[in-house]
Protein backbone atom coordinates (compact mmCIF):
# COMPACT_ATOMS: atom_id res chain seq x y z
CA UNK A 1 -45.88 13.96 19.32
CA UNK A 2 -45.61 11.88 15.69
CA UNK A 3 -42.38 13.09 15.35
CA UNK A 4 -40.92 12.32 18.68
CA UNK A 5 -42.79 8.88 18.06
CA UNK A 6 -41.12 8.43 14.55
CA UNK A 7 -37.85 9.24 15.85
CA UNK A 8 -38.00 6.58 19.12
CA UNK A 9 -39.37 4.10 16.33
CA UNK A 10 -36.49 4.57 14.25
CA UNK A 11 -33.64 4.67 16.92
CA UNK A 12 -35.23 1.18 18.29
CA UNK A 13 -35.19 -0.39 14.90
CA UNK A 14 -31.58 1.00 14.32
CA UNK A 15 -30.67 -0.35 17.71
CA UNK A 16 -31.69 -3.82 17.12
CA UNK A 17 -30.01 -3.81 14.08
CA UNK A 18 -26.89 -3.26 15.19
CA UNK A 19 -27.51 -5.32 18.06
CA UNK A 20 -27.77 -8.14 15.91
CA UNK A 21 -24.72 -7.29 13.66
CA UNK A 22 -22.36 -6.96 16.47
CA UNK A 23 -24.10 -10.39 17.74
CA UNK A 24 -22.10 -11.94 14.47
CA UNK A 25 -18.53 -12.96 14.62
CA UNK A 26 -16.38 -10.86 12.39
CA UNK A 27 -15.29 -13.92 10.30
CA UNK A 28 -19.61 -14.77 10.05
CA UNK A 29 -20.98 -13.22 6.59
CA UNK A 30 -24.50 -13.37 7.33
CA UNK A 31 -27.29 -11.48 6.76
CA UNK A 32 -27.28 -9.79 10.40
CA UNK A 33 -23.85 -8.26 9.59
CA UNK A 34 -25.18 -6.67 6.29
CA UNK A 35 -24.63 -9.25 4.37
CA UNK A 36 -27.30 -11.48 2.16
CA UNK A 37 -24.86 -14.73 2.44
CA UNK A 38 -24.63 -17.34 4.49
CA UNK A 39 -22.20 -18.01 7.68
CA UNK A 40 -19.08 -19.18 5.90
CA UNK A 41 -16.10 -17.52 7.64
CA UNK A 42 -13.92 -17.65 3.79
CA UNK A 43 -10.58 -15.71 3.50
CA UNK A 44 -11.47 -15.76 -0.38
CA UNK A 45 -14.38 -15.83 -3.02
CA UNK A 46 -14.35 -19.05 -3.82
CA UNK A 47 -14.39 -19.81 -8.00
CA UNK A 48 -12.62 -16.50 -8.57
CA UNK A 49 -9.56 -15.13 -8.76
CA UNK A 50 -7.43 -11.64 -9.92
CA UNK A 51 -5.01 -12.12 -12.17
CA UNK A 52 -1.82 -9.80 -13.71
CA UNK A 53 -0.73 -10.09 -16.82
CA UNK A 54 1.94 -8.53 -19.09
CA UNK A 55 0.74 -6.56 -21.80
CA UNK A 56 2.12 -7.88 -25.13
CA UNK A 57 4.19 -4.45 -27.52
CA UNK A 58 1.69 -5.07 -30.27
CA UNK A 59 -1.55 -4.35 -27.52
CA UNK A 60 0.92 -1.46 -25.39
CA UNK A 61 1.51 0.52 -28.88
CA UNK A 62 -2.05 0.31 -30.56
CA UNK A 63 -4.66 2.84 -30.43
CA UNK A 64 -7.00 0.11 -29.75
CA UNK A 65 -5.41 -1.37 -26.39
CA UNK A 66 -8.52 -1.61 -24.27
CA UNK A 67 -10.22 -3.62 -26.76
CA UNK A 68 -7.36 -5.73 -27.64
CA UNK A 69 -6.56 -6.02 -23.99
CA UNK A 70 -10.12 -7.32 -23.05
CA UNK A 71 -9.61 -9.64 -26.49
CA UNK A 72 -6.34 -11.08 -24.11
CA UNK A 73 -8.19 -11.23 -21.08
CA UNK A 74 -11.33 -13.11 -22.46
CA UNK A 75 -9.10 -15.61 -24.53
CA UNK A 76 -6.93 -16.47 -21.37
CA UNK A 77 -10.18 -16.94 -19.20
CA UNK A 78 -11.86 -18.92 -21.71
CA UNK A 79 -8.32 -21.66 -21.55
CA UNK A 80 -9.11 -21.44 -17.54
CA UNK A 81 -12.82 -22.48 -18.29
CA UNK A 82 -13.89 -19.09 -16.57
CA UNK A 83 -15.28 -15.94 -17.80
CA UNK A 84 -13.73 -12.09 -16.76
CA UNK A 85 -15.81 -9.79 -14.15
CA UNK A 86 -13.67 -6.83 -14.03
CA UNK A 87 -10.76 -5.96 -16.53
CA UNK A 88 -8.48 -2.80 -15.42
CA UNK A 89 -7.35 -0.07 -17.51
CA UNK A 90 -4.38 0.05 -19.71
CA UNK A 91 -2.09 2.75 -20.81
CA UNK A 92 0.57 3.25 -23.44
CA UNK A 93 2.91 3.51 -20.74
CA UNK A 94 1.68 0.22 -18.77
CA UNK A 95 3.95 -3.16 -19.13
CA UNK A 96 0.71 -5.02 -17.34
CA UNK A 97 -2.66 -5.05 -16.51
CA UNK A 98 -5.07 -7.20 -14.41
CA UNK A 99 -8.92 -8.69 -14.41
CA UNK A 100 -10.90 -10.66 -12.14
CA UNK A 101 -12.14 -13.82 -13.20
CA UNK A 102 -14.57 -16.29 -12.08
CA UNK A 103 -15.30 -19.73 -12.84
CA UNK A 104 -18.55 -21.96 -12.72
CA UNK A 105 -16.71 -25.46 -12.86
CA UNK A 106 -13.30 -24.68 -11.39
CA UNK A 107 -12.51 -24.14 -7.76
CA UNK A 108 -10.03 -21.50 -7.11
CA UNK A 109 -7.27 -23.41 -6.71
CA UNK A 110 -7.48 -25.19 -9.87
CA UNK A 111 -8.66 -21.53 -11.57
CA UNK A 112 -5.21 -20.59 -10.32
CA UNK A 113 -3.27 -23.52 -11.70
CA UNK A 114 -5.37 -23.60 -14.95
CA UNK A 115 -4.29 -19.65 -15.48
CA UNK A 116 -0.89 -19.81 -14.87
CA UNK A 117 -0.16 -22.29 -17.84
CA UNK A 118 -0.80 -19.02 -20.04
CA UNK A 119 2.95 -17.23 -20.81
CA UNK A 120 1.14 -13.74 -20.61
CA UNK A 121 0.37 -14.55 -16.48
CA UNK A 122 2.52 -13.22 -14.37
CA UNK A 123 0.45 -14.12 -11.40
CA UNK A 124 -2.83 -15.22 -10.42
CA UNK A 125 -4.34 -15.04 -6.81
CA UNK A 126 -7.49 -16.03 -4.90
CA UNK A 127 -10.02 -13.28 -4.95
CA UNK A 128 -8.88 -12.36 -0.87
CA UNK A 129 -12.40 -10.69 1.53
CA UNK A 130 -10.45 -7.45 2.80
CA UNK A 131 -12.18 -7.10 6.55
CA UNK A 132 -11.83 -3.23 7.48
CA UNK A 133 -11.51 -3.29 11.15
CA UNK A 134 -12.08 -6.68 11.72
CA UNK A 135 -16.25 -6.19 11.31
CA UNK A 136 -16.89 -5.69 7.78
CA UNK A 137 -16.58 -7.52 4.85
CA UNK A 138 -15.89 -6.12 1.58
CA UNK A 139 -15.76 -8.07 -1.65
């Protein structure tokens, strides 16, 4: 009888949960869909962006590329007034690599602009929400 309770208990609280979530428009990031932010409906993370870069010969060829690499990556941030989150991998063999950066001060757009006055940028992007089916949000 407890268990049969339990379960019901647990299939109505799952229930309302997802009764709730699918309430939410899939462009709504709020904390109904699974998600501790507010309603904002962004295509982007605002005061961040990914950036690729092109790996210098004297970083590609040393032993010590990862560190030298993240040296690259946290100079060019600092010139953009932000700070890196995420800095990819690097291989002998790799001509670029990428990081994630994010900014206090700087709005994306002007993250963007700021980033791309360094020669080693070969792009810089807004940091994009991919939505995976339309519902979810993932940063």
């Amino acid at each position: 009888m407890k268990r049969l309770l339990c379960v019901s208990f647990a299939f109505l609280l799952s229930a309302a949960i997802c009764a709730a979530a699918a309430a939410c428009p899939a462009s709504c990031r709020c904390a109904a869909a699974g998600n501790a932010a507010p309603c904002a409906g962004r295509e982007y993370v605002e005061h961040e962006a990914i950036v690729f870069l092109k790996l210098p010969e004297e970083i590609r060829s040393s032993e010590e590329r990862r560190e030298l690499f993240a040296e690259l990556c946290a100079k060019i941030a600092k010139a953009a007034d932000s700070k890196p989150f995420y800095i990819s991998n690097i291989y002998p063999e790799s001509a670029t690599g990428w990081m994630s950066v994010a900014s206090k001060t700087l709005t994306t757009k002007e993250l963007i602009e700021a980033l791309k006055k360094d020669p080693n940028v070969l792009s810089a992007s807004p940091n994009y929400i991919s939505h995976l089916n339309g519902d979810t949000n993932v940063q």
